[in-house]
N, C-alpha and C. Protein backbone atom coordinates (compact mmCIF):
# COMPACT_ATOMS: atom_id res chain seq x y z
N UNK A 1 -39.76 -41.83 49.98
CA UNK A 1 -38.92 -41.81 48.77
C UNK A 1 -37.93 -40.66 48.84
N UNK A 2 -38.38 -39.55 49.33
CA UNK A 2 -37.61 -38.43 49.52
C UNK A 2 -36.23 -38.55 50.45
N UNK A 3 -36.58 -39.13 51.73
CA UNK A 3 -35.79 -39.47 52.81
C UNK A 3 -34.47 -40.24 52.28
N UNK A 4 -35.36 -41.36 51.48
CA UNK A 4 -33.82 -42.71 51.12
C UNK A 4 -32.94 -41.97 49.70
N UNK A 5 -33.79 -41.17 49.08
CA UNK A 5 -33.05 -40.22 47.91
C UNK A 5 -32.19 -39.02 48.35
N UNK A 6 -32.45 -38.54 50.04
CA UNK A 6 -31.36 -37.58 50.64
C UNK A 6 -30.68 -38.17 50.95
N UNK A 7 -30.96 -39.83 51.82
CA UNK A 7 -29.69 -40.35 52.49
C UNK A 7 -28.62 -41.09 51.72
N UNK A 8 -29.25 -41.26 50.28
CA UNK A 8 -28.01 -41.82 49.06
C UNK A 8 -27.64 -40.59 49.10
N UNK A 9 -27.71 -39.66 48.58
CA UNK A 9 -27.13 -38.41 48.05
C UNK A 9 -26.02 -37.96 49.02
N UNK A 10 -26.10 -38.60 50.31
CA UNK A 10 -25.37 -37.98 51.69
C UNK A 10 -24.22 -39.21 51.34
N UNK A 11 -24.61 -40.24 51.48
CA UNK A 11 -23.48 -41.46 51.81
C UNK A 11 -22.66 -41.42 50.19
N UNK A 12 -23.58 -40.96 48.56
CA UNK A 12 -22.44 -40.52 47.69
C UNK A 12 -21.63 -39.53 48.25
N UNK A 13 -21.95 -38.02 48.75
CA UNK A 13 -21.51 -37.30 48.87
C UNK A 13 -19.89 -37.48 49.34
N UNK A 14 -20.68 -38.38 50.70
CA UNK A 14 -19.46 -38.56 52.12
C UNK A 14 -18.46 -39.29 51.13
N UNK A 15 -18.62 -40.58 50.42
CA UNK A 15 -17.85 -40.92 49.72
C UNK A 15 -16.63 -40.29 48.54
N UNK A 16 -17.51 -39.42 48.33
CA UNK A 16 -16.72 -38.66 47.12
C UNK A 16 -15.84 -37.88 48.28
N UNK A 17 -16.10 -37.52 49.18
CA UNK A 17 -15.08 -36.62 50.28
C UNK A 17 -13.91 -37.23 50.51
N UNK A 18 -14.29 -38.44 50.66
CA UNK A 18 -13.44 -39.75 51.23
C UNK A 18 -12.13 -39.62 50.34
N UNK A 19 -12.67 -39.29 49.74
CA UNK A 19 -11.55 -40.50 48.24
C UNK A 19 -11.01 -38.94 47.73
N UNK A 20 -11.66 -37.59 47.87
CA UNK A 20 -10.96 -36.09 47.35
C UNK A 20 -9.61 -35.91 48.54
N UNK A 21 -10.06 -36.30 49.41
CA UNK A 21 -8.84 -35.93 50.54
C UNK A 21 -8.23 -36.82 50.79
N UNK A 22 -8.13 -38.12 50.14
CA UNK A 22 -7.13 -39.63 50.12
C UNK A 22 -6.57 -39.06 49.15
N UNK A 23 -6.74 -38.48 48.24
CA UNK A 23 -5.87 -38.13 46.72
C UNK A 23 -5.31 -37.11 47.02
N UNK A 24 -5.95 -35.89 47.35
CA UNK A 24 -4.96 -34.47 48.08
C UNK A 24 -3.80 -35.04 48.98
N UNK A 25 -3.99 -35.95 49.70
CA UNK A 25 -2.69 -36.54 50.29
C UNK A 25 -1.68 -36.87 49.71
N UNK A 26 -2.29 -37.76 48.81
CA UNK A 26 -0.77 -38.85 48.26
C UNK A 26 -0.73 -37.76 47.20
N UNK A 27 -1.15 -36.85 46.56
CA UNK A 27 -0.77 -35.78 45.46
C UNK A 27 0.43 -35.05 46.28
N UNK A 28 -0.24 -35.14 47.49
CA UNK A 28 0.91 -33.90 48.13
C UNK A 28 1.87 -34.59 48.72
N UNK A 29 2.27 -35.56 48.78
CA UNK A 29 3.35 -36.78 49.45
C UNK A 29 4.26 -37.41 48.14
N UNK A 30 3.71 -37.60 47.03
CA UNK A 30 4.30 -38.45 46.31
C UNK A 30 4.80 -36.68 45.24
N UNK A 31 4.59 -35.81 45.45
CA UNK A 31 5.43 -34.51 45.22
C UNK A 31 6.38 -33.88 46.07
N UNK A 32 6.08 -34.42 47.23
CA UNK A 32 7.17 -33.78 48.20
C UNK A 32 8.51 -34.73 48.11
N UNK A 33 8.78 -35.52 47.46
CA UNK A 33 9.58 -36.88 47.65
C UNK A 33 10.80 -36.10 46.29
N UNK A 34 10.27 -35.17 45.81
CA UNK A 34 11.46 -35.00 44.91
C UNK A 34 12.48 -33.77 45.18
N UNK A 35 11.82 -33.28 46.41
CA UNK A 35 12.67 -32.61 46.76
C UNK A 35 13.38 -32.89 48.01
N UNK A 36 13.52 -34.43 47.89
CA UNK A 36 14.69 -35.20 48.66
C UNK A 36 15.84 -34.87 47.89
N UNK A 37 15.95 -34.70 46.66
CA UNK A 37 17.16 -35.15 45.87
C UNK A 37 17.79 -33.62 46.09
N UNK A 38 19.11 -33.40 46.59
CA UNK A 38 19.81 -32.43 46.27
C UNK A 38 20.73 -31.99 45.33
N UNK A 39 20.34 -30.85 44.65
CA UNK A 39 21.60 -30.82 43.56
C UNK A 39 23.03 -30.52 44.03
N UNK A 40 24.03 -31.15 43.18
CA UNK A 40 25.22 -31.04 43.14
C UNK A 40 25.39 -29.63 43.92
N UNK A 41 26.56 -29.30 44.12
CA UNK A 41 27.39 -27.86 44.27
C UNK A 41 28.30 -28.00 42.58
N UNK A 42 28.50 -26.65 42.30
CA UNK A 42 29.03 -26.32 41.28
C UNK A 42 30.15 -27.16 40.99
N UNK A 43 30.71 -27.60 39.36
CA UNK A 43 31.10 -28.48 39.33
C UNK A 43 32.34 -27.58 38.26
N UNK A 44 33.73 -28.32 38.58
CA UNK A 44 34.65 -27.55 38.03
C UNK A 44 34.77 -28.54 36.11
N UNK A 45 34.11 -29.54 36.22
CA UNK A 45 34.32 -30.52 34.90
C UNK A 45 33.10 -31.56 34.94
N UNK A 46 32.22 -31.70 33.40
CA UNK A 46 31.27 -32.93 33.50
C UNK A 46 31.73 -34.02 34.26
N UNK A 47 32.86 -34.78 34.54
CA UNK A 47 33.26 -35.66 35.33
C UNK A 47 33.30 -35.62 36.64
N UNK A 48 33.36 -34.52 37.09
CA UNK A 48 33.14 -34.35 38.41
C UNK A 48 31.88 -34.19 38.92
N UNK A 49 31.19 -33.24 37.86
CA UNK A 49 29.65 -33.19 38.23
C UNK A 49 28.74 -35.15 37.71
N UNK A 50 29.07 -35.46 36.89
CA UNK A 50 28.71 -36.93 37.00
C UNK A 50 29.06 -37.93 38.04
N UNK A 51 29.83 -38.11 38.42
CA UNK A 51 30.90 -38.61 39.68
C UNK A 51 29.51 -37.98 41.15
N UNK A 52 29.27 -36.53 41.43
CA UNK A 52 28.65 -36.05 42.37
C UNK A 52 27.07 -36.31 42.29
N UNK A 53 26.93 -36.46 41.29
CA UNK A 53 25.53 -37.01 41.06
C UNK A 53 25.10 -38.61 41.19
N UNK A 54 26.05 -39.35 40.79
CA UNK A 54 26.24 -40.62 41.04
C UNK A 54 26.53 -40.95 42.50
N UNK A 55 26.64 -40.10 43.16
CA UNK A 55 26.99 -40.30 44.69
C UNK A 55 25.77 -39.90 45.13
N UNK A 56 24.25 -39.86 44.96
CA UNK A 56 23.76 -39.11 45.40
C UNK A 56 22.49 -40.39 45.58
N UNK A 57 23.30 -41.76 44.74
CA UNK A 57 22.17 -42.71 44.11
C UNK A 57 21.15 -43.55 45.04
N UNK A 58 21.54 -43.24 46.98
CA UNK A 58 20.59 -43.66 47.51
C UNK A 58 19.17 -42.89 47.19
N UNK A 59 19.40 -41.64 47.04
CA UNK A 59 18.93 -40.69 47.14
C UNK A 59 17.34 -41.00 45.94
N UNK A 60 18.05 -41.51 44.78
CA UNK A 60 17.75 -41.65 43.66
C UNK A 60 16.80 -43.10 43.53
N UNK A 61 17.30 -43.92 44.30
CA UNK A 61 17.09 -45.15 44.54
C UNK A 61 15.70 -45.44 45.10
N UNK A 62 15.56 -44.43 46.32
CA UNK A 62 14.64 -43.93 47.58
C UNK A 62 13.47 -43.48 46.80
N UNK A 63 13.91 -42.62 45.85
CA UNK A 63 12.93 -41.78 45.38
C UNK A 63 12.13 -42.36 44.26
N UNK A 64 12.97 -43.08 43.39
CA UNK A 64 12.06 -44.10 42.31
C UNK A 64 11.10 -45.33 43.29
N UNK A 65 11.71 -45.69 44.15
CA UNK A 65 11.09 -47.17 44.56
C UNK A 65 9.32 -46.57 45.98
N UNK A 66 9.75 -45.03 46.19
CA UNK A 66 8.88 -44.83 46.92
C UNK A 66 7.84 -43.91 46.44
N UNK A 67 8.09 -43.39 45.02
CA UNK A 67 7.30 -42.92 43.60
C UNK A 67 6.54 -44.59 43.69
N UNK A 68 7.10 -45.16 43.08
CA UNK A 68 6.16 -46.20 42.73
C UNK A 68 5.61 -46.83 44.04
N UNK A 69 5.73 -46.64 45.03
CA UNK A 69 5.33 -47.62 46.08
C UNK A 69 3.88 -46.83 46.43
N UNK A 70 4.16 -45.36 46.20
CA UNK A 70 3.26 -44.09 47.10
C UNK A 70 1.96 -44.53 45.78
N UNK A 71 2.62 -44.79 44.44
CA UNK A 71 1.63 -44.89 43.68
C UNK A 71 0.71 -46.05 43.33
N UNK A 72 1.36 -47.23 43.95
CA UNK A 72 0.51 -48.54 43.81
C UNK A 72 -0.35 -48.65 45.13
N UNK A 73 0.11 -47.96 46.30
CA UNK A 73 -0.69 -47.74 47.30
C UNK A 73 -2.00 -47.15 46.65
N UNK A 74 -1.85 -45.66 46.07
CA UNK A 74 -2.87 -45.44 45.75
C UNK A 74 -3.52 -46.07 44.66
N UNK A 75 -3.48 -46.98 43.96
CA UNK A 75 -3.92 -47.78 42.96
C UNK A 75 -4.78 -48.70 43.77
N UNK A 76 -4.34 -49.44 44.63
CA UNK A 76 -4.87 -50.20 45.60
C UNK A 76 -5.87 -49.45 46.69
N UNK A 77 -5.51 -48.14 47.54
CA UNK A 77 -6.34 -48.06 47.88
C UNK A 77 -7.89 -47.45 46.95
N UNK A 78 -7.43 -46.69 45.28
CA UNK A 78 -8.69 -46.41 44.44
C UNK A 78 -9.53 -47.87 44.41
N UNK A 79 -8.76 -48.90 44.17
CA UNK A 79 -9.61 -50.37 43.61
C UNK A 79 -10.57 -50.18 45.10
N UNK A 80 -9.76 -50.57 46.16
CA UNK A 80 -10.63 -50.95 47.40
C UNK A 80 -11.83 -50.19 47.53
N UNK A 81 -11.92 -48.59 47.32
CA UNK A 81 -12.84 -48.18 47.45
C UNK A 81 -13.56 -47.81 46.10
N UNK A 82 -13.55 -48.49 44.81
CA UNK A 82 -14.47 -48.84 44.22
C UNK A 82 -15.50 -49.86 44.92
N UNK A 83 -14.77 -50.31 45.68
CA UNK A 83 -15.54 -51.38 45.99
C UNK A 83 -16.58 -51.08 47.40
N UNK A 84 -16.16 -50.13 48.09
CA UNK A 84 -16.85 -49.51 48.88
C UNK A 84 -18.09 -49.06 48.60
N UNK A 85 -19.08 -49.31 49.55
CA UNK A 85 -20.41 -48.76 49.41
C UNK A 85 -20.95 -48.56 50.34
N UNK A 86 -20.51 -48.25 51.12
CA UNK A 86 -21.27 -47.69 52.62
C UNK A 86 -19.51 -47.85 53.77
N UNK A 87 -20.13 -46.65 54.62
CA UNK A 87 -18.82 -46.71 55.47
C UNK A 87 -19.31 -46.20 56.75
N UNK A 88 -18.58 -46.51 57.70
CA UNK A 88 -18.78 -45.74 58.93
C UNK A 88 -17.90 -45.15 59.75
N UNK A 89 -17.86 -44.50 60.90
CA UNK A 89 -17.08 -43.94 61.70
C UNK A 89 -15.53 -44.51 61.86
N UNK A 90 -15.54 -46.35 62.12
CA UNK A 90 -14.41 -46.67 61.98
C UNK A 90 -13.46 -46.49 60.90
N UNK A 91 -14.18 -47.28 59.68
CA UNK A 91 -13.62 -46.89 58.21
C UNK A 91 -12.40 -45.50 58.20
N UNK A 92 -13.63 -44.65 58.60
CA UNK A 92 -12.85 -43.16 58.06
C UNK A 92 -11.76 -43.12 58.86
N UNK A 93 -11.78 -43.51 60.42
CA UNK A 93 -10.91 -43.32 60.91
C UNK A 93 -9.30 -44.60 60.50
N UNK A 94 -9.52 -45.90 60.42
CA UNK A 94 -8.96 -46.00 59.52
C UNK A 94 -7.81 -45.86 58.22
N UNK A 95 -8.73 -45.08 57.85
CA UNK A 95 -8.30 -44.30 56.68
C UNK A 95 -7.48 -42.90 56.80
N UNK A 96 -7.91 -42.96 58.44
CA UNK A 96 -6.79 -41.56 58.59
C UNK A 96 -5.40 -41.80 59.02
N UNK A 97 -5.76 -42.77 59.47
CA UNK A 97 -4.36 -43.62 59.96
C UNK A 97 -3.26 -44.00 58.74
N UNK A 98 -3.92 -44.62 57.95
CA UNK A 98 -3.42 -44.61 56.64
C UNK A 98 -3.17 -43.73 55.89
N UNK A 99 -3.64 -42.58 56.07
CA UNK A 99 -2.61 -41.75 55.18
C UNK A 99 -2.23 -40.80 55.87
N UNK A 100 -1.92 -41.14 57.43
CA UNK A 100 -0.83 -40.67 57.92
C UNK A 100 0.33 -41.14 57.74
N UNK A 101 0.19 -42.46 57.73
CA UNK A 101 1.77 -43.37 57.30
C UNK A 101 2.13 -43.01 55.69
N UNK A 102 1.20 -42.52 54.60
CA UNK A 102 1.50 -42.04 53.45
C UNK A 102 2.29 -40.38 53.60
N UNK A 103 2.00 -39.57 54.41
CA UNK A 103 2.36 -38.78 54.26
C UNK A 103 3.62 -38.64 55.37
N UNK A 104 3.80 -39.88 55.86
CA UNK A 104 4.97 -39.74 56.45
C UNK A 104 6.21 -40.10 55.71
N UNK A 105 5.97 -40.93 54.16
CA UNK A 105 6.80 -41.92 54.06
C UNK A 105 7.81 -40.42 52.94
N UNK A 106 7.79 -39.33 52.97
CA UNK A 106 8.97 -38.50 52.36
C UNK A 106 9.53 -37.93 53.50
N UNK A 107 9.15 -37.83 54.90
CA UNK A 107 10.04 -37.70 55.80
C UNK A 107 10.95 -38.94 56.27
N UNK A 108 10.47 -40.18 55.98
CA UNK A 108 10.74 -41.19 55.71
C UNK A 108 12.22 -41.55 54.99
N UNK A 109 11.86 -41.30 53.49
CA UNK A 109 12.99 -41.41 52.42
C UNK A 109 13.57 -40.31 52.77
N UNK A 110 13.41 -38.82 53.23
CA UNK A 110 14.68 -38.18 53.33
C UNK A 110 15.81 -38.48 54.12
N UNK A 111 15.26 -39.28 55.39
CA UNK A 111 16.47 -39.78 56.47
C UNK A 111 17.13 -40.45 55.16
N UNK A 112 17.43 -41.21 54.46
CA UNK A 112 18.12 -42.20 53.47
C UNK A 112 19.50 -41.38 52.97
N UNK A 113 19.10 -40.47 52.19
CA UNK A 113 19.96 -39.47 51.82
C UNK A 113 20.45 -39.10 52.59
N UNK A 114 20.48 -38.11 53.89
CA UNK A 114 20.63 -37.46 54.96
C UNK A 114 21.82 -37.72 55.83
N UNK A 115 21.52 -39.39 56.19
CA UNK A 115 22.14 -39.94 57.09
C UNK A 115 21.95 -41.43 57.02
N UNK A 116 23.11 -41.63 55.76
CA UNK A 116 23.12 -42.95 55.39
C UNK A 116 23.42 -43.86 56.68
N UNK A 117 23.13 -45.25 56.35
CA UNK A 117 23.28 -46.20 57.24
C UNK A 117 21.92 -46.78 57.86
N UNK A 118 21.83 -48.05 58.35
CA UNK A 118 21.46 -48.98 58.75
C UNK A 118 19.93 -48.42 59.32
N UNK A 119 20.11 -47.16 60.25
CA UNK A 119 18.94 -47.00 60.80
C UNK A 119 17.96 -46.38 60.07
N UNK A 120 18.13 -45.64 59.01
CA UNK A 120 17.22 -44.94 58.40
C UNK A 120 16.50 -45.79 57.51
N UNK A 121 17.41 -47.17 56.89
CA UNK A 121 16.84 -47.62 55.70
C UNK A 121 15.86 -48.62 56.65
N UNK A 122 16.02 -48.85 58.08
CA UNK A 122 14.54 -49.68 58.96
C UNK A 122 13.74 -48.88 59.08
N UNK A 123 14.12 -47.69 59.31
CA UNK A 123 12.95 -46.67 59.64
C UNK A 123 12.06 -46.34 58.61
N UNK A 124 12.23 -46.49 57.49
CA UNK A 124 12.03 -46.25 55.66
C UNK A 124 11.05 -47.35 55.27
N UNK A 125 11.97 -49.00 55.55
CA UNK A 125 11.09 -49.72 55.23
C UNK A 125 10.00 -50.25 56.78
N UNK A 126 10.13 -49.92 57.77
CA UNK A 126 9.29 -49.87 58.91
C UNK A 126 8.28 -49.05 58.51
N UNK A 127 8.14 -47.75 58.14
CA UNK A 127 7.24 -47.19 57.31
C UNK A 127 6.26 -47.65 56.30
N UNK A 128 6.95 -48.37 55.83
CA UNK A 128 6.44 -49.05 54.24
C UNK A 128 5.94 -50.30 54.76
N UNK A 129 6.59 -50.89 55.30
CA UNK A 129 5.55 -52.08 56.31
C UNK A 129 4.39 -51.50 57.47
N UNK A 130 4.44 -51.02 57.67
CA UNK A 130 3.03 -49.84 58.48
C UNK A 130 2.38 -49.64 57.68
N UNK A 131 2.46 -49.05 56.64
CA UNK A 131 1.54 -48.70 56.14
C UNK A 131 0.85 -50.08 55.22
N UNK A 132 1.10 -50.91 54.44
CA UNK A 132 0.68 -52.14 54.16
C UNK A 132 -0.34 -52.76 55.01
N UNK A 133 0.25 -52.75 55.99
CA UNK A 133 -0.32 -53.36 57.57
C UNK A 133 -2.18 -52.66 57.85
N UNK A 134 -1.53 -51.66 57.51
CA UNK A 134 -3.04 -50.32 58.02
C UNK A 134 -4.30 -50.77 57.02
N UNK A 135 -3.54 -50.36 56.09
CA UNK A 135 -4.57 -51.05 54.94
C UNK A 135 -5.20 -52.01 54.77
N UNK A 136 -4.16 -53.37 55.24
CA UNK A 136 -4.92 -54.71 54.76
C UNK A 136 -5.89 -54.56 56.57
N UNK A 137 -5.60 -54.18 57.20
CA UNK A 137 -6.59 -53.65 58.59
C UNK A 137 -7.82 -53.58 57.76
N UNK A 138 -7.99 -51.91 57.37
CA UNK A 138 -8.98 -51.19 56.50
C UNK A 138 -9.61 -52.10 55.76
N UNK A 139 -9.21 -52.86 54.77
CA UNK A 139 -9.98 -53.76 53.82
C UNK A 139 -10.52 -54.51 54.49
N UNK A 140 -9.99 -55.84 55.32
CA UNK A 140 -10.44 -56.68 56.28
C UNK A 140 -11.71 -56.13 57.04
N UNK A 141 -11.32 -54.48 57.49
CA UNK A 141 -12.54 -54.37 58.38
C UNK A 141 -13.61 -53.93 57.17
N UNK A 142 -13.34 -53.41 56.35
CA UNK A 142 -14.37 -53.16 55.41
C UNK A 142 -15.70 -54.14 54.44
N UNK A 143 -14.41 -55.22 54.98
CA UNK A 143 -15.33 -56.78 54.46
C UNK A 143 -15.98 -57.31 55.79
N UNK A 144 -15.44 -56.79 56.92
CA UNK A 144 -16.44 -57.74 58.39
C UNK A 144 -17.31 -57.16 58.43
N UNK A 145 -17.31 -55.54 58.50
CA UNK A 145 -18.55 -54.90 58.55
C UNK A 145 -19.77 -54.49 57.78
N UNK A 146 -19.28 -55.55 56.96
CA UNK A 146 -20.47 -55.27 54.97
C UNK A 146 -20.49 -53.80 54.62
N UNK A 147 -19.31 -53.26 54.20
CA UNK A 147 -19.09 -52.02 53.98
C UNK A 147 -18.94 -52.11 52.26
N UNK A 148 -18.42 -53.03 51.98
CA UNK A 148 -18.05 -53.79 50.40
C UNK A 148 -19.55 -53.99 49.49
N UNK A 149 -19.31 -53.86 48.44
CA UNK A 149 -20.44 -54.14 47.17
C UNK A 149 -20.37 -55.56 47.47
N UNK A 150 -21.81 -55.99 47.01
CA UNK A 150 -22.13 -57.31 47.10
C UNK A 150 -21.31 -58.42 46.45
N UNK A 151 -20.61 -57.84 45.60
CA UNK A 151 -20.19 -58.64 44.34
C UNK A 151 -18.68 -59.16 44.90
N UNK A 152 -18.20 -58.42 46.21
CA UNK A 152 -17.14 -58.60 46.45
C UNK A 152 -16.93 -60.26 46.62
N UNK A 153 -16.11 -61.42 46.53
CA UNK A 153 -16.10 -62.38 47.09
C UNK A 153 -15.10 -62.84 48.11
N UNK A 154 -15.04 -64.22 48.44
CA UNK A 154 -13.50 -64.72 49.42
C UNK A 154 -12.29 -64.67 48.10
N UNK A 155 -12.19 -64.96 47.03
CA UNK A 155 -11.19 -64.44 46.13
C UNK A 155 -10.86 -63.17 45.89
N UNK A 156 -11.69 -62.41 45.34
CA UNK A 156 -10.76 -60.75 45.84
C UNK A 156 -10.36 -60.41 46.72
N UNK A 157 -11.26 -60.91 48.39
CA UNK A 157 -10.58 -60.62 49.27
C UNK A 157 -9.05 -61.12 49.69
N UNK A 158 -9.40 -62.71 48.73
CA UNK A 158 -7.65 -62.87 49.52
C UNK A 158 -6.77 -61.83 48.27
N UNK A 159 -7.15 -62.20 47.34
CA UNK A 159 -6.54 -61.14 46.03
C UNK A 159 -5.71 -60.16 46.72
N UNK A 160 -7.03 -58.99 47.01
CA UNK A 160 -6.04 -57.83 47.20
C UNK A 160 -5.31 -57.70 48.88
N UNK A 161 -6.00 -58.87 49.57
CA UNK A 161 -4.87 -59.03 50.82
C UNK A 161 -3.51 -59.66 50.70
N UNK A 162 -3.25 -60.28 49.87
CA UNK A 162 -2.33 -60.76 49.58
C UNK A 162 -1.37 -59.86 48.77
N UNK A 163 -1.79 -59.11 47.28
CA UNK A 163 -1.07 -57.78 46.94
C UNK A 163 -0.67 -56.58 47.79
N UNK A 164 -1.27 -56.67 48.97
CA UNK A 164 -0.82 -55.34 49.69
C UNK A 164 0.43 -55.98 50.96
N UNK A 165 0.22 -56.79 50.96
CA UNK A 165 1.20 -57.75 52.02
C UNK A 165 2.51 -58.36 51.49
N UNK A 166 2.31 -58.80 49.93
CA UNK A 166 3.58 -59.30 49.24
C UNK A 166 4.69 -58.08 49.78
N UNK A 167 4.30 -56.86 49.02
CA UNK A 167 5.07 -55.68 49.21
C UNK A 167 5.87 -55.19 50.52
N UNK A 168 4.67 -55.86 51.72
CA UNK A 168 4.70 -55.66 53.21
C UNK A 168 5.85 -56.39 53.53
N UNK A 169 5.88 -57.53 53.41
CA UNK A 169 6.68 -58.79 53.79
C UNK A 169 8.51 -58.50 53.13
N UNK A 170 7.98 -57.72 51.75
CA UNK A 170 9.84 -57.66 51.40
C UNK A 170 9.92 -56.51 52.16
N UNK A 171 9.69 -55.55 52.20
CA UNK A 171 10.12 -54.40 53.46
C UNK A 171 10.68 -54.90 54.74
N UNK A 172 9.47 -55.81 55.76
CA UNK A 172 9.33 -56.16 56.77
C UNK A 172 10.94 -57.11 56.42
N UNK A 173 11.15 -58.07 55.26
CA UNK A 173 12.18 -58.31 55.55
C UNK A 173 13.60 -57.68 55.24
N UNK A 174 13.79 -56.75 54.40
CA UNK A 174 14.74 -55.92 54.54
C UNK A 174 15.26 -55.01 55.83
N UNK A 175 13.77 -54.39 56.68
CA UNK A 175 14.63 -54.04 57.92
C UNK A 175 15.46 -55.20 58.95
N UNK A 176 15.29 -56.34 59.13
CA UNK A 176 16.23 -57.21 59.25
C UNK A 176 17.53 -57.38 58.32
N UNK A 177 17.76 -57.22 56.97
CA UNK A 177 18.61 -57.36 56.44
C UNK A 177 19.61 -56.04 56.67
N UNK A 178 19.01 -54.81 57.10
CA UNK A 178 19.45 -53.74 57.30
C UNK A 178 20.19 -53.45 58.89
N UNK A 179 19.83 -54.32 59.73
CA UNK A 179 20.57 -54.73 60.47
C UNK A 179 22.32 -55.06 60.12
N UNK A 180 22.75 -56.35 58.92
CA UNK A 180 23.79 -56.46 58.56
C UNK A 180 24.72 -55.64 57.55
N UNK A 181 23.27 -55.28 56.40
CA UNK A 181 24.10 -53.97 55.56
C UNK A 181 22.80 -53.08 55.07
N UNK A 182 22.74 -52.43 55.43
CA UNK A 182 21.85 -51.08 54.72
C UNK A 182 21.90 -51.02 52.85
N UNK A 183 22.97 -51.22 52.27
CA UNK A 183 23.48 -51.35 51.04
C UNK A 183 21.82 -52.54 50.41
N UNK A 184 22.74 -54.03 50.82
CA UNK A 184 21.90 -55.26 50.57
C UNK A 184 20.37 -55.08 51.05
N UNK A 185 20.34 -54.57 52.00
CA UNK A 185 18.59 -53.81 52.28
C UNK A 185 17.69 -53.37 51.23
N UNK A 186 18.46 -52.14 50.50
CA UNK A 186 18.10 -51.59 49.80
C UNK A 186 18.34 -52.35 48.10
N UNK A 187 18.93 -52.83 48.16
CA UNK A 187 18.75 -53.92 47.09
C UNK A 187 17.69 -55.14 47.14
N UNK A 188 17.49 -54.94 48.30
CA UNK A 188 16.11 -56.12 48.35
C UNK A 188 15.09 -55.61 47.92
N UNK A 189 14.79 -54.09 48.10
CA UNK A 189 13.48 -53.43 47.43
C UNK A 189 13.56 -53.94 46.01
N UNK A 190 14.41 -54.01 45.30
CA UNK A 190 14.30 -54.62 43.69
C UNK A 190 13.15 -55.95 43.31
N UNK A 191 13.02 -56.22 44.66
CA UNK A 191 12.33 -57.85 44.03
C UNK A 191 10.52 -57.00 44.20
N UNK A 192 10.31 -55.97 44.72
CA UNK A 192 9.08 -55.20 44.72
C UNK A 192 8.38 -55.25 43.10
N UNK A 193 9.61 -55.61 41.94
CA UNK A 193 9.55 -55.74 40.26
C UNK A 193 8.65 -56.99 40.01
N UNK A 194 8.40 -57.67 41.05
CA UNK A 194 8.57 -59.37 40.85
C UNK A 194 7.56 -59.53 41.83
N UNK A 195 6.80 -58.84 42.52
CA UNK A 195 5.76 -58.49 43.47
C UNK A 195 4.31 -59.58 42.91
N UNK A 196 4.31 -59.03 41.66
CA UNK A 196 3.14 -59.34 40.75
C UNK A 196 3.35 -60.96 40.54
N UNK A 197 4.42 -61.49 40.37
CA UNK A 197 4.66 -62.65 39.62
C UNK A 197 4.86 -63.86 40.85
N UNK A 198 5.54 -63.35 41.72
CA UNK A 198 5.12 -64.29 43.68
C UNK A 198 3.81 -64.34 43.55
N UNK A 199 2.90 -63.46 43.65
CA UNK A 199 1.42 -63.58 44.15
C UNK A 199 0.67 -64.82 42.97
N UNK A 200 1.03 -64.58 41.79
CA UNK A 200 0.33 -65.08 40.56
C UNK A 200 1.08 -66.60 40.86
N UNK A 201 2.48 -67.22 41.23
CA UNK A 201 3.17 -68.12 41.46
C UNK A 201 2.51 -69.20 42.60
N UNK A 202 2.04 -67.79 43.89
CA UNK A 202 1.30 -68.51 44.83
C UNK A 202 0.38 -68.68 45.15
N UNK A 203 -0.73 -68.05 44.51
CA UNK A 203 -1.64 -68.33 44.75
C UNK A 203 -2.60 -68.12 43.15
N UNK A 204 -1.94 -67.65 41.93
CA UNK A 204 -2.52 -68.37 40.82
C UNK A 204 -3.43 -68.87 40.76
């Protein structure tokens, strides 16, 4: 009784580790993203300083859509590992992989601002499709290896494989669109609004 009451206490423990240093990440990634935005240089009239700020709107653009992206990641990856109940060596590793691509994605959005054009906004959403990718990995392996609560079924699983991939797929297709204009690229992230309502459309 003693033995199986240390080895829960170890596999809560490890868990709670899991999920303190998945959050220290994206705390420290989805804060570093605002100091993409540069302020103006001194402005001789509100019109000019509005005008310089309005020029700044990839910048702005980058930073709202990868706020919310850094944050539904972590929404998704908290659900997944509610659902977690035992893990092993792969898992974690995994999981490190994944939030390496999280903490890459503000070196990521700064190329945007930096050095507008075509290549940064593939490299941005190449990012954002990596990391999607890693994850629905992680879950998948988390369901082959009975790492998941019992309760999990084949409907959540396609559920949340399918929510982490909708997102994947408009990225994955914007760096093709970014090929012809970087502009229209980045206007494709808009349908990320409409994320929720494809999945519910298709598979409802």
């Amino acid at each position: 009784m003693g033995d199986s009451g240390a080895s829960e206490r170890r596999r809560l423990e490890g868990l709670a580790r899991l999920a303190g240093f998945s959050d220290g990440v994206f705390a420290i990634a989805i804060t570093l993203l605002i100091l993409n935005i540069e302020l103006p240089d001194s402005t001789a009239s509100a019109a000019v300083g509005v005008h310089r700020v309005l020029r700044e709107w990839p910048d702005f653009l980058s930073y709202v859509i990868s706020f919310l992206v850094i944050g539904n990641y972590w929404i998704v990856h908290h659900n997944i590992f509610q659902d977690v109940r035992r893990y092993d060596r792969g898992l974690l590793w995994l999981n490190i992989v994944y939030l390496m691509f999280i903490a890459f994605i503000p070196f990521s959005t700064s190329l945007i601002g930096d050095f507008p054009g075509g290549f940064p906004v593939m490299v941005y959403a190449g990012t954002l499709t990596l990391t999607g990718v890693v994850l629905t990995i992680l879950w998948r392996y988390a369901w082959s290896n009975d790492l998941l609560d019992d309760a999990v079924d084949e409907e959540r699983m396609r559920d949340v494989t399918f929510g982490i991939l909708i997102p994947s797929a408009v990225f994955a297709g914007s760096v093709l669109i970014a090929v012809v204009s970087a502009r229209w690229a980045m206007y494709s992230w808009f349908l990320l609004f409409f994320a929720d309502s494809i999945q519910k459309r298709l598979f409802g």
